[in-house]
C-alpha atoms as a PDB file:
ATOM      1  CA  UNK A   1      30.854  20.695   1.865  1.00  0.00           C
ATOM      2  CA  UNK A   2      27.912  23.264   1.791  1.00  0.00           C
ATOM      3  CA  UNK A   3      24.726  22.309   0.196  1.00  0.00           C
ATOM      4  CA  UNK A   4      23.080  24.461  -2.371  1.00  0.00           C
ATOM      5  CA  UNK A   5      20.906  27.184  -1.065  1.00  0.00           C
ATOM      6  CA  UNK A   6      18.097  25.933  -3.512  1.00  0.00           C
ATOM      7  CA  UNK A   7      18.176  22.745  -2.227  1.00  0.00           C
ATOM      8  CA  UNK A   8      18.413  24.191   1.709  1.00  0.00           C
ATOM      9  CA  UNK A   9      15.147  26.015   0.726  1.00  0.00           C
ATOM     10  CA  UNK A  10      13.322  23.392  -0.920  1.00  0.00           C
ATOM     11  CA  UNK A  11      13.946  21.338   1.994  1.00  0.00           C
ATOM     12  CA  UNK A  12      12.799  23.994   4.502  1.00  0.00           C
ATOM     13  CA  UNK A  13       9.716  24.770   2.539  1.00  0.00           C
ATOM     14  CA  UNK A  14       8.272  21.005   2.565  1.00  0.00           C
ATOM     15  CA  UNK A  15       9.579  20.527   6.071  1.00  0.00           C
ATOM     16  CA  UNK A  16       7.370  24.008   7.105  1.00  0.00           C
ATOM     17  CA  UNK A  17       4.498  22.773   5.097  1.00  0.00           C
ATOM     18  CA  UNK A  18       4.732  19.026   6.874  1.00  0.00           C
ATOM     19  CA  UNK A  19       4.912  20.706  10.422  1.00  0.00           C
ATOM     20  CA  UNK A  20       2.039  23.378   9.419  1.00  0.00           C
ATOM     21  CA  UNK A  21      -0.421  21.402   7.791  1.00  0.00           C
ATOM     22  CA  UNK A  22      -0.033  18.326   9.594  1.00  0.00           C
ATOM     23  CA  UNK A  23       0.541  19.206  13.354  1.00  0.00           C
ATOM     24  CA  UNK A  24      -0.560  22.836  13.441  1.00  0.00           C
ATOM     25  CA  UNK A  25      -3.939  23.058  11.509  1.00  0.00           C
ATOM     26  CA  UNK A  26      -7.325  21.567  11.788  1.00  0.00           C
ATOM     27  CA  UNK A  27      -7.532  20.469   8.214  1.00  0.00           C
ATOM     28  CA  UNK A  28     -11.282  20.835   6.919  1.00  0.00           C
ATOM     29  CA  UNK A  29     -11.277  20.736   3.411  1.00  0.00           C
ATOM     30  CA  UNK A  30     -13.436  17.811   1.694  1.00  0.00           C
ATOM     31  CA  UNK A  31     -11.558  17.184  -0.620  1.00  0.00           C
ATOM     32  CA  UNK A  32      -8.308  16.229   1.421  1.00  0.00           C
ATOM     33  CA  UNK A  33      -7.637  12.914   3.495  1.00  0.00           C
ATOM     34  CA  UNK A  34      -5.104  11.535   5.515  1.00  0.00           C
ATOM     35  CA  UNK A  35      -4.081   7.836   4.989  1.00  0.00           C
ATOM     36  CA  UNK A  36      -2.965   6.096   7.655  1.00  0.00           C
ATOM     37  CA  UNK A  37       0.315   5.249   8.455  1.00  0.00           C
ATOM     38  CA  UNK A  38       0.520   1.807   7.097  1.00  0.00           C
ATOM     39  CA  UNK A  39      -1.180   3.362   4.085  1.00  0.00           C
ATOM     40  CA  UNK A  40       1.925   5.711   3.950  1.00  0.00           C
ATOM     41  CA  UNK A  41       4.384   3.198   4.064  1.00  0.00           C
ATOM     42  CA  UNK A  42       2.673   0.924   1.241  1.00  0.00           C
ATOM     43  CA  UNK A  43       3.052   4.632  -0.446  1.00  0.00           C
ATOM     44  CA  UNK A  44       6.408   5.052  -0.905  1.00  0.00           C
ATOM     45  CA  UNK A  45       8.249   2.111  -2.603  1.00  0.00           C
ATOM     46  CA  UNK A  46      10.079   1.550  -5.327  1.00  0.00           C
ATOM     47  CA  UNK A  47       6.251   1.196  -7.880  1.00  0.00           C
ATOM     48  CA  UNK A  48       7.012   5.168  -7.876  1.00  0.00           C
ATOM     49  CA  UNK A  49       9.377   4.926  -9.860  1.00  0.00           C
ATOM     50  CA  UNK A  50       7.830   2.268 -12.543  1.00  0.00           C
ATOM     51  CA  UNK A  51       5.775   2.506 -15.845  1.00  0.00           C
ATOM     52  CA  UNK A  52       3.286  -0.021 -17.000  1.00  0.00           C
ATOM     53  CA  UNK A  53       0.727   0.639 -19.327  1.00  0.00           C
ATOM     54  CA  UNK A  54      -2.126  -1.554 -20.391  1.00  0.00           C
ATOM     55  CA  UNK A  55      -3.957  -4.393 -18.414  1.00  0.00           C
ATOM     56  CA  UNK A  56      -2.382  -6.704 -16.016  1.00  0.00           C
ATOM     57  CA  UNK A  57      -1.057  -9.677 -17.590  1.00  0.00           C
ATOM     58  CA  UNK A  58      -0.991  -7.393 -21.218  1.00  0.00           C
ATOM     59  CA  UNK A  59       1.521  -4.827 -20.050  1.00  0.00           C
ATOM     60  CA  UNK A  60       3.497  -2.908 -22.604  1.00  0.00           C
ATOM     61  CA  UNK A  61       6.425  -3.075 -20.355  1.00  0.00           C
ATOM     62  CA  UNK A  62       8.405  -5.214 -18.444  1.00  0.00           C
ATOM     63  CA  UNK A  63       9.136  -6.175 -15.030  1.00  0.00           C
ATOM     64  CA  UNK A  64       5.724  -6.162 -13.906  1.00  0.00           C
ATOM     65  CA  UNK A  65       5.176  -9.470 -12.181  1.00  0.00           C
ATOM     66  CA  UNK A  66       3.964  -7.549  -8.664  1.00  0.00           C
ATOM     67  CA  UNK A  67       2.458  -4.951 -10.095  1.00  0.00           C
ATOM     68  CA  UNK A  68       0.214  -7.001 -11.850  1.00  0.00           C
ATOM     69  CA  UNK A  69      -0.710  -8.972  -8.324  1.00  0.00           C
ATOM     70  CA  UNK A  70      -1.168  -5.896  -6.825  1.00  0.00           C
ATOM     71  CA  UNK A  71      -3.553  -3.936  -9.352  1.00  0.00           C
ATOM     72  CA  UNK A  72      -5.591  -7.757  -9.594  1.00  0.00           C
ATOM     73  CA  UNK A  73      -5.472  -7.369  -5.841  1.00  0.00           C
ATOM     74  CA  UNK A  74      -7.040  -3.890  -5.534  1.00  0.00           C
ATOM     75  CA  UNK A  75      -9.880  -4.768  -7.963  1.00  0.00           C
ATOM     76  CA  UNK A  76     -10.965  -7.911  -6.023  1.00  0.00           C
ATOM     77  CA  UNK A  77     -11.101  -5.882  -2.956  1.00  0.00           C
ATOM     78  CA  UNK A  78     -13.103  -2.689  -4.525  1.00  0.00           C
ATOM     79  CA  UNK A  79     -15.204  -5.194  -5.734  1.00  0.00           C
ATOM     80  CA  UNK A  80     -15.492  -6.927  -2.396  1.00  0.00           C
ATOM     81  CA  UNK A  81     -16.127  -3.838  -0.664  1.00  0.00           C
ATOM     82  CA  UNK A  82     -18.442  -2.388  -2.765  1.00  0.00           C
ATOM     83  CA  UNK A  83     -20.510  -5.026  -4.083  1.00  0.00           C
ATOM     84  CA  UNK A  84     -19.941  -4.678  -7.574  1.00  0.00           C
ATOM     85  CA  UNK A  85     -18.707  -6.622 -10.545  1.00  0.00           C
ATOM     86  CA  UNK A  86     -16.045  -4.725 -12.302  1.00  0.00           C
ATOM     87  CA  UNK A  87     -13.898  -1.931 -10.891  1.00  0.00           C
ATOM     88  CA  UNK A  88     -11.440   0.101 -12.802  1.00  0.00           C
ATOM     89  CA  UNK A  89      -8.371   1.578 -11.007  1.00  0.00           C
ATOM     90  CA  UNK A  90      -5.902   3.410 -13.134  1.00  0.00           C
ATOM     91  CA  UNK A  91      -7.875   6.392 -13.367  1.00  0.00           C
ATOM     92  CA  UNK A  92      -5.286   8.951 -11.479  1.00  0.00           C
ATOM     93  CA  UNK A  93      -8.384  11.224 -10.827  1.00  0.00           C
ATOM     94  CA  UNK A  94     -11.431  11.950 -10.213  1.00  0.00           C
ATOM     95  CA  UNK A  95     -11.604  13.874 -13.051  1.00  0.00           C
ATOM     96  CA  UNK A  96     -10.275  11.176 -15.159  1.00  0.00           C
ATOM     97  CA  UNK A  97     -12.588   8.848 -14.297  1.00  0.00           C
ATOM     98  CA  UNK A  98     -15.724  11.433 -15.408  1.00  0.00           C
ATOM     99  CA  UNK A  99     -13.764  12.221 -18.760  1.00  0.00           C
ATOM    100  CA  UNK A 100     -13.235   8.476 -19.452  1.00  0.00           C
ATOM    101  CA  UNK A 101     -17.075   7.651 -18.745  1.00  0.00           C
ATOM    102  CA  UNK A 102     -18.252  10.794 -20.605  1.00  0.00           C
ATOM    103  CA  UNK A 103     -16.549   9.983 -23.844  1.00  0.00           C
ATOM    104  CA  UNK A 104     -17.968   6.217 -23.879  1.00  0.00           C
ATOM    105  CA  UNK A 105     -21.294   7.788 -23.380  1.00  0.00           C
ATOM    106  CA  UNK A 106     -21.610  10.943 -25.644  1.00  0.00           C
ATOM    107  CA  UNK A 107     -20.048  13.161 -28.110  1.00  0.00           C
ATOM    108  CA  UNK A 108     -19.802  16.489 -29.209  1.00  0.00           C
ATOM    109  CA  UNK A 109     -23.384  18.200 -29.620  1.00  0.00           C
ATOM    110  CA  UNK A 110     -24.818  15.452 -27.451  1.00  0.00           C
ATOM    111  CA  UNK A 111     -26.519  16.858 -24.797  1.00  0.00           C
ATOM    112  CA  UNK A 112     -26.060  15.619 -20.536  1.00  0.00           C
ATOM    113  CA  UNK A 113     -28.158  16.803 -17.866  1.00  0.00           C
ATOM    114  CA  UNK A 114     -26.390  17.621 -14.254  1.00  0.00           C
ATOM    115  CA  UNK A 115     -26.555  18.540 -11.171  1.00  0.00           C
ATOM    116  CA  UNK A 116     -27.028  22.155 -10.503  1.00  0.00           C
ATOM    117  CA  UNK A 117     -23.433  24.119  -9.975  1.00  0.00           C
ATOM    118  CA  UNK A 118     -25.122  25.804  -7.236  1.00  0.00           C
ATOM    119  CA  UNK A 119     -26.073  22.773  -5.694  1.00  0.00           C
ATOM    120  CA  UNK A 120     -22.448  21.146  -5.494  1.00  0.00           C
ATOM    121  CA  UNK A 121     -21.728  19.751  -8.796  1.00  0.00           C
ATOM    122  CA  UNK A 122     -17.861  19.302  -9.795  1.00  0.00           C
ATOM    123  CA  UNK A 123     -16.901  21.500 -12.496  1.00  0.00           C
ATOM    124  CA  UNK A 124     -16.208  18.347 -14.106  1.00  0.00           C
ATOM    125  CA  UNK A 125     -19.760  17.882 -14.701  1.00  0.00           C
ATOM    126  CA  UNK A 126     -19.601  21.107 -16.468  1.00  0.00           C
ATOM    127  CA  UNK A 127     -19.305  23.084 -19.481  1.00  0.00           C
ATOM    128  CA  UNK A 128     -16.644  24.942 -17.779  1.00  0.00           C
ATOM    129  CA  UNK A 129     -14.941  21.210 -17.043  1.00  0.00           C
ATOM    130  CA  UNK A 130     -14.362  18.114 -18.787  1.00  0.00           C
ATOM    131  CA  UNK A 131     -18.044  18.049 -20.646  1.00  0.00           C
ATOM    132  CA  UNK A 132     -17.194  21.000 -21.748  1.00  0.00           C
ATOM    133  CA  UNK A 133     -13.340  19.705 -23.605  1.00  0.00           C
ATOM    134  CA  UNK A 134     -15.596  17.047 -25.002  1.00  0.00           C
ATOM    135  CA  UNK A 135     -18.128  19.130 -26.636  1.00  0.00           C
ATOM    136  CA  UNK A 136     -21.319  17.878 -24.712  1.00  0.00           C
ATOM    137  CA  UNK A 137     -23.357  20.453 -23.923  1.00  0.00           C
ATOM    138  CA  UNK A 138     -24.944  20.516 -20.066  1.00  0.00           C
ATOM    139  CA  UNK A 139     -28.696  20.950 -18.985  1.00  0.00           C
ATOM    140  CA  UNK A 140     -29.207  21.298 -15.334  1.00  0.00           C
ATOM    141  CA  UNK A 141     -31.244  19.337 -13.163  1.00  0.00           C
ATOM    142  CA  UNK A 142     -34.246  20.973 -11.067  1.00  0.00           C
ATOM    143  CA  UNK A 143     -33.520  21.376  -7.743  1.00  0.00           C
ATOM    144  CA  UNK A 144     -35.600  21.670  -4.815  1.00  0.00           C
ATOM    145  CA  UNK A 145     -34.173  24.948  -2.001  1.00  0.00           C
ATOM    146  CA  UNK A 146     -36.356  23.586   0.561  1.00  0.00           C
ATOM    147  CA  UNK A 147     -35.285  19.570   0.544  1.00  0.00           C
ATOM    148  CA  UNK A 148     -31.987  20.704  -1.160  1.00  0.00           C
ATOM    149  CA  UNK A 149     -31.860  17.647  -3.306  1.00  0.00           C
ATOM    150  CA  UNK A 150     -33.160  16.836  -6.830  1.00  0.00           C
ATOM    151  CA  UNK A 151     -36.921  17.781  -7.624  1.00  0.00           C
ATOM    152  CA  UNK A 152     -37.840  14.551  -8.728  1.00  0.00           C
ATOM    153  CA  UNK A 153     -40.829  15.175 -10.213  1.00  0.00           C
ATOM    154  CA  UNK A 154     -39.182  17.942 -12.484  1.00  0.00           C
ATOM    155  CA  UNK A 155     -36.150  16.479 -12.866  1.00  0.00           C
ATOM    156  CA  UNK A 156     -38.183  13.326 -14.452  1.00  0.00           C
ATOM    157  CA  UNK A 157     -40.381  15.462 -17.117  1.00  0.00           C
ATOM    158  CA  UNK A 158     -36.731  16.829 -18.030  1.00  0.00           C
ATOM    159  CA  UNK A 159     -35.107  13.803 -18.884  1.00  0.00           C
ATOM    160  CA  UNK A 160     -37.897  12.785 -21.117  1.00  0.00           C
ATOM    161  CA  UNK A 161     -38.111  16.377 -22.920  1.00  0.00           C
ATOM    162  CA  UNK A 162     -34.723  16.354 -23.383  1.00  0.00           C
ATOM    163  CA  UNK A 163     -33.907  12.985 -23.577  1.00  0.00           C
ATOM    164  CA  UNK A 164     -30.071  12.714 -23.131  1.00  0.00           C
ATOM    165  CA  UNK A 165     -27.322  10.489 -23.268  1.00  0.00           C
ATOM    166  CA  UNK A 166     -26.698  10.650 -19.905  1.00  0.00           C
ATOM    167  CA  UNK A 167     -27.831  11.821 -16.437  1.00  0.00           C
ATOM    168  CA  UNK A 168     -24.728  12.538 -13.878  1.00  0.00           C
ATOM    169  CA  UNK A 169     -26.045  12.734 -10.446  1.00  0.00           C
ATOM    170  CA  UNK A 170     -23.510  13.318  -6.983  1.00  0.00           C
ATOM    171  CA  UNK A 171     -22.151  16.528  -6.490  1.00  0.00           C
ATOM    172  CA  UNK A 172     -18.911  18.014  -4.409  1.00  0.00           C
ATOM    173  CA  UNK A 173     -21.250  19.414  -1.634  1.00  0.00           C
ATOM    174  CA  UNK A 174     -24.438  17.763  -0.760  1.00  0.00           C
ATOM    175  CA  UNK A 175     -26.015  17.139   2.568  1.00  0.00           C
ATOM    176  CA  UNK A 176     -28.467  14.096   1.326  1.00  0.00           C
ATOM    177  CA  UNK A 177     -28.279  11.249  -1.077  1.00  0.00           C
ATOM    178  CA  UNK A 178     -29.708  12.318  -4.635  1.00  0.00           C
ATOM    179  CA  UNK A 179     -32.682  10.187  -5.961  1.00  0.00           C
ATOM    180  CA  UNK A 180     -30.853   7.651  -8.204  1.00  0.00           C
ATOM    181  CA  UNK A 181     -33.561   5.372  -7.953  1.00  0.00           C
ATOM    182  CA  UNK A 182     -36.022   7.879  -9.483  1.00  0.00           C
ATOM    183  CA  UNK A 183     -33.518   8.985 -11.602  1.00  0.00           C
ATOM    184  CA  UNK A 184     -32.444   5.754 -13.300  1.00  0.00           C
ATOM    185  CA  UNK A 185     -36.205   4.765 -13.886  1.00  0.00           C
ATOM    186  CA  UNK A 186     -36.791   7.941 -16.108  1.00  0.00           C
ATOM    187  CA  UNK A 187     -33.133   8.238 -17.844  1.00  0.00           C
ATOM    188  CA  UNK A 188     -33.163   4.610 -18.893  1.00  0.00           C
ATOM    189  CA  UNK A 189     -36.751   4.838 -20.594  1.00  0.00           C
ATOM    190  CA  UNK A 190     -35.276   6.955 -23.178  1.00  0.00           C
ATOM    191  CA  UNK A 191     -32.379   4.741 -23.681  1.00  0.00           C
ATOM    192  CA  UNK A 192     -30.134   7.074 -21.759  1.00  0.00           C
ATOM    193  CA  UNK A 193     -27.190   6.044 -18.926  1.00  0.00           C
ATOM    194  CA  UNK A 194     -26.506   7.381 -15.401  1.00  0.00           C
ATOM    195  CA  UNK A 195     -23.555   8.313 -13.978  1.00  0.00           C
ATOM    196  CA  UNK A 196     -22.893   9.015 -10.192  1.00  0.00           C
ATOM    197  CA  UNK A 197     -19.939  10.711  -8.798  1.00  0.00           C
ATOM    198  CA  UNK A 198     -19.476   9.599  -5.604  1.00  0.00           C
ATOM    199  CA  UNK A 199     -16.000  10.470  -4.725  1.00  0.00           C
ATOM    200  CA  UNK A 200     -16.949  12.946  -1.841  1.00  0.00           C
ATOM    201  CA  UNK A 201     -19.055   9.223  -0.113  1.00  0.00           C
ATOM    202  CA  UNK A 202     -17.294   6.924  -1.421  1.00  0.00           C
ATOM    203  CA  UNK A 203     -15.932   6.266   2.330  1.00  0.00           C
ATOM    204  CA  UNK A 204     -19.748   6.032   3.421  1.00  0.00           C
ATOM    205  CA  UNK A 205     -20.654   4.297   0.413  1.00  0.00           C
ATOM    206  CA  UNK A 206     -18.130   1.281   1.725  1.00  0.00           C
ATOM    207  CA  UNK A 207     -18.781   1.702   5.161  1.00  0.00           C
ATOM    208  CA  UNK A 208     -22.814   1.083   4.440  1.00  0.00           C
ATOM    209  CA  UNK A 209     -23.746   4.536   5.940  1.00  0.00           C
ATOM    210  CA  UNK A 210     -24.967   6.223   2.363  1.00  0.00           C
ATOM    211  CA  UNK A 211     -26.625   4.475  -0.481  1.00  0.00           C
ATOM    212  CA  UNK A 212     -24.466   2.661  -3.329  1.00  0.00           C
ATOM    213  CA  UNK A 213     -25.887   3.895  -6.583  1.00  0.00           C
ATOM    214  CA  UNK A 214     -24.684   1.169  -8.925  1.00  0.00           C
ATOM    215  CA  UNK A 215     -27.935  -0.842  -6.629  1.00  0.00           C
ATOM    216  CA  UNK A 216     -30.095   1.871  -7.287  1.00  0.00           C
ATOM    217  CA  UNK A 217     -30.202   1.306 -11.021  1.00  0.00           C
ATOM    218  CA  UNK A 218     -27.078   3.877 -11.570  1.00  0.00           C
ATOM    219  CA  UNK A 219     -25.001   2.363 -14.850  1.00  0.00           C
ATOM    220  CA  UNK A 220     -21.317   3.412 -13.473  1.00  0.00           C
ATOM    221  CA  UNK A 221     -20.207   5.505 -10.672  1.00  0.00           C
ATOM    222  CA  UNK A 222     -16.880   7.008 -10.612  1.00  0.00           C
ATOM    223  CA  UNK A 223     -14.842   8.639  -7.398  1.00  0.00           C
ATOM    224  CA  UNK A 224     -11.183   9.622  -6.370  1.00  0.00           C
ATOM    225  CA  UNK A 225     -10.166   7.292  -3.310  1.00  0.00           C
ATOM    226  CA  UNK A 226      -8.676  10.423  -1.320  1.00  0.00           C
ATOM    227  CA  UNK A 227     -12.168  11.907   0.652  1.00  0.00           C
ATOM    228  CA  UNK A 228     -14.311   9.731   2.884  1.00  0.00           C
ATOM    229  CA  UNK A 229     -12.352   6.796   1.727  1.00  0.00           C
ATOM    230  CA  UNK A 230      -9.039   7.701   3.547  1.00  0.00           C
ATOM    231  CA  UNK A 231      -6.406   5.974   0.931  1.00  0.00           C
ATOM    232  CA  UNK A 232      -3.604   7.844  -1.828  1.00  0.00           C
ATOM    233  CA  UNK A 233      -5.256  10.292  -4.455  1.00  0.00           C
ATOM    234  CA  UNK A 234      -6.407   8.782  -7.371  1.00  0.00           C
ATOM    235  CA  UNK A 235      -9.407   7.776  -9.300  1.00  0.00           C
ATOM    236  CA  UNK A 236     -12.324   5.047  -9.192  1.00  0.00           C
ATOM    237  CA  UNK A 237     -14.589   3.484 -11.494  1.00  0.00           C
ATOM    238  CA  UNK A 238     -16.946   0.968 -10.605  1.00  0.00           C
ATOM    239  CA  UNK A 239     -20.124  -0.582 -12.235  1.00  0.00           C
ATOM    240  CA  UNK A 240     -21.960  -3.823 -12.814  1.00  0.00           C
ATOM    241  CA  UNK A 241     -22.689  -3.652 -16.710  1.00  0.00           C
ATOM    242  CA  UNK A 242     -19.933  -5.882 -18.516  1.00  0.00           C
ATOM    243  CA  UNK A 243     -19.778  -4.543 -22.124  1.00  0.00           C
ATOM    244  CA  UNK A 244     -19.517  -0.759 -20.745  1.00  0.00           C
ATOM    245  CA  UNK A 245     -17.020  -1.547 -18.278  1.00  0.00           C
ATOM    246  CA  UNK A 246     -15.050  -3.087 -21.230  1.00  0.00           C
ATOM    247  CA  UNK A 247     -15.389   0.061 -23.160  1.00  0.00           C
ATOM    248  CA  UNK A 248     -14.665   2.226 -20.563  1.00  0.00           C
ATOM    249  CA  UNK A 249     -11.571   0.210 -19.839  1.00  0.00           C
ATOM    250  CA  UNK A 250     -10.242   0.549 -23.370  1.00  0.00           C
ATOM    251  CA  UNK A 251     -10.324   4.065 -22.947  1.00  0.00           C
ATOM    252  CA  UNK A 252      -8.523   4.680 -20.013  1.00  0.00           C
ATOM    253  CA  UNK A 253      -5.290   3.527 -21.664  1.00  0.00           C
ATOM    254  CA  UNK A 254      -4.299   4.915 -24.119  1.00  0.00           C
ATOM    255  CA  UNK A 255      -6.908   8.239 -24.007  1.00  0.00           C
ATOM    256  CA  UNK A 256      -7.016   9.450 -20.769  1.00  0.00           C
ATOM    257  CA  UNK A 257      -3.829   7.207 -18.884  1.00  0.00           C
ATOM    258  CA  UNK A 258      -0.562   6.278 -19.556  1.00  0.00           C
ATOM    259  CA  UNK A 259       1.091   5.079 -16.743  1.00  0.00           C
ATOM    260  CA  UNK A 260      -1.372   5.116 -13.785  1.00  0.00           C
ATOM    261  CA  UNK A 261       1.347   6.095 -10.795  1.00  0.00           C
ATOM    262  CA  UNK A 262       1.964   2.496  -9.736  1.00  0.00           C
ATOM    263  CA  UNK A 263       2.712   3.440  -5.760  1.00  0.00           C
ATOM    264  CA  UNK A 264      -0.998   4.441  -5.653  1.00  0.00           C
ATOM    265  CA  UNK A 265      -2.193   0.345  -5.638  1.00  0.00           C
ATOM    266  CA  UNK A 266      -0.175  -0.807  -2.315  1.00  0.00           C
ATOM    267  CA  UNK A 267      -1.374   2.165  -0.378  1.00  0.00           C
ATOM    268  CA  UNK A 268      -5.125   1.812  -2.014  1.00  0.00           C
ATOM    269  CA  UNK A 269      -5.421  -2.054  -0.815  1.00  0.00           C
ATOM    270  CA  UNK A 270      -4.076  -1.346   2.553  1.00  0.00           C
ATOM    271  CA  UNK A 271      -6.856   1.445   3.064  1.00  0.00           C
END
């Protein structure tokens, strides 16, 4: 019996793309990652194929006594590894973390000062991204050409002109860490919170080689877990502040998240 020649093709196609990308190319693109083979394994089980919505223990569905131990799991070892109280996996982005920390932090007509585009922030961060869907307008940050980071000094007599909801520091491309220190001091004397993306350090972040914002006086940092940190794509949130972490968490499911792609949490606590 022949096989269909759609199915022949699709085959060929992802067996091309395996051999190419894999064995054939030097991959250098940021935002890609290569778990490792026990990673992969942990990857593909039968969690790809279930829902579960909700909080472990509080599931809208059924038939999730392991999931539950693993997602409990994954959050005691973020939070191990990173130093933090509370950490917040079912984000399936990047993205989706930023858009669920945005809307606990501002509305439409509120106003959010960034990183400069120019200087690496995610388009997330951006009128063009997620702020934008949510109707929060975006100020950039000053930025200094010759130390290609954050001028401080600037950046400070901003935030207090402006006075936002919210500062988001971390970018896509930067070469040094941005001043969340300085930053924090200034945003929080005008009542306002700081976000840092770290999803492009994340990997340093846990391996102690760049600084963790969240002990720099950052409120919440969010991240995907597919850069630096070498595990399955998805989304991070992790912070130290109880009451915002419970907001946050509340908006994750049912806003943003429905079912968070279970087969991510093995392959995530093996990395």
């Amino acid at each position: 019996m022949s096989l269909p020649q759609e199915l022949m093709r699709a085959i060929e196609i992802t067996r091309k793309h395996n051999k190419w990308r894999r064995f054939e190319c030097i991959n250098l693109i940021a935002s890609e990652n290569v778990m490792s083979p026990l990673a992969e394994a942990a990857y593909f089980t039968d969690m790809m194929h279930r829902y579960a919505e909700g909080k472990p223990r509080k599931r809208y569905y059924q038939g999730n006594i392991y999931t539950d131990e693993i997602e409990l799991l994954v959050m005691e070892l973020m939070s191990e590894l990173l130093k933090v109280r509370f950490v917040e996996p079912r984000a399936i982005s990047g993205t989706i973390a930023n858009a669920a920390v945005f809307k606990n932090l501002a509305g439409p007509g509120d106003k959010a000062l960034i990183a400069p585009v120019q200087a690496g922030a995610h388009v997330s961060h951006t009128k063009f991204g997620t702020l934008g869907a949510l109707g929060i307008e975006h100020i950039e940050l000053p930025f200094d050409l010759d130390t290609w980071n954050i001028d401080v000094d600037r950046a400070v007599k901003l935030i207090r002109e402006v006075e936002p909801k919210f500062v988001t520091l971390g970018a896509s491309v930067y070469l040094f860490p941005h001043p969340t220190k300085e930053i924090s001091d200034a945003a929080h004397e005008v009542n306002a919170r700081v976000v840092h993306d770290v999803a492009h350090v994340l990997g340093l972040i846990a391996g102690e080689a760049w600084p963790n914002p969240i002990h720099e006086g950052a409120d919440v940092a969010t991240s995907s877990t597919h850069k630096t940190f070498p595990g399955p794509q998805g989304g991070l949130i992790f912070l130290d502040d109880e009451k915002l972490y419970k907001r946050i968490s509340k908006t994750i499911f049912p806003w943003f998240v429905s079912n968070h792609h279970l087969h991510r949490l093995p392959a995530l606590a093996v990395t």
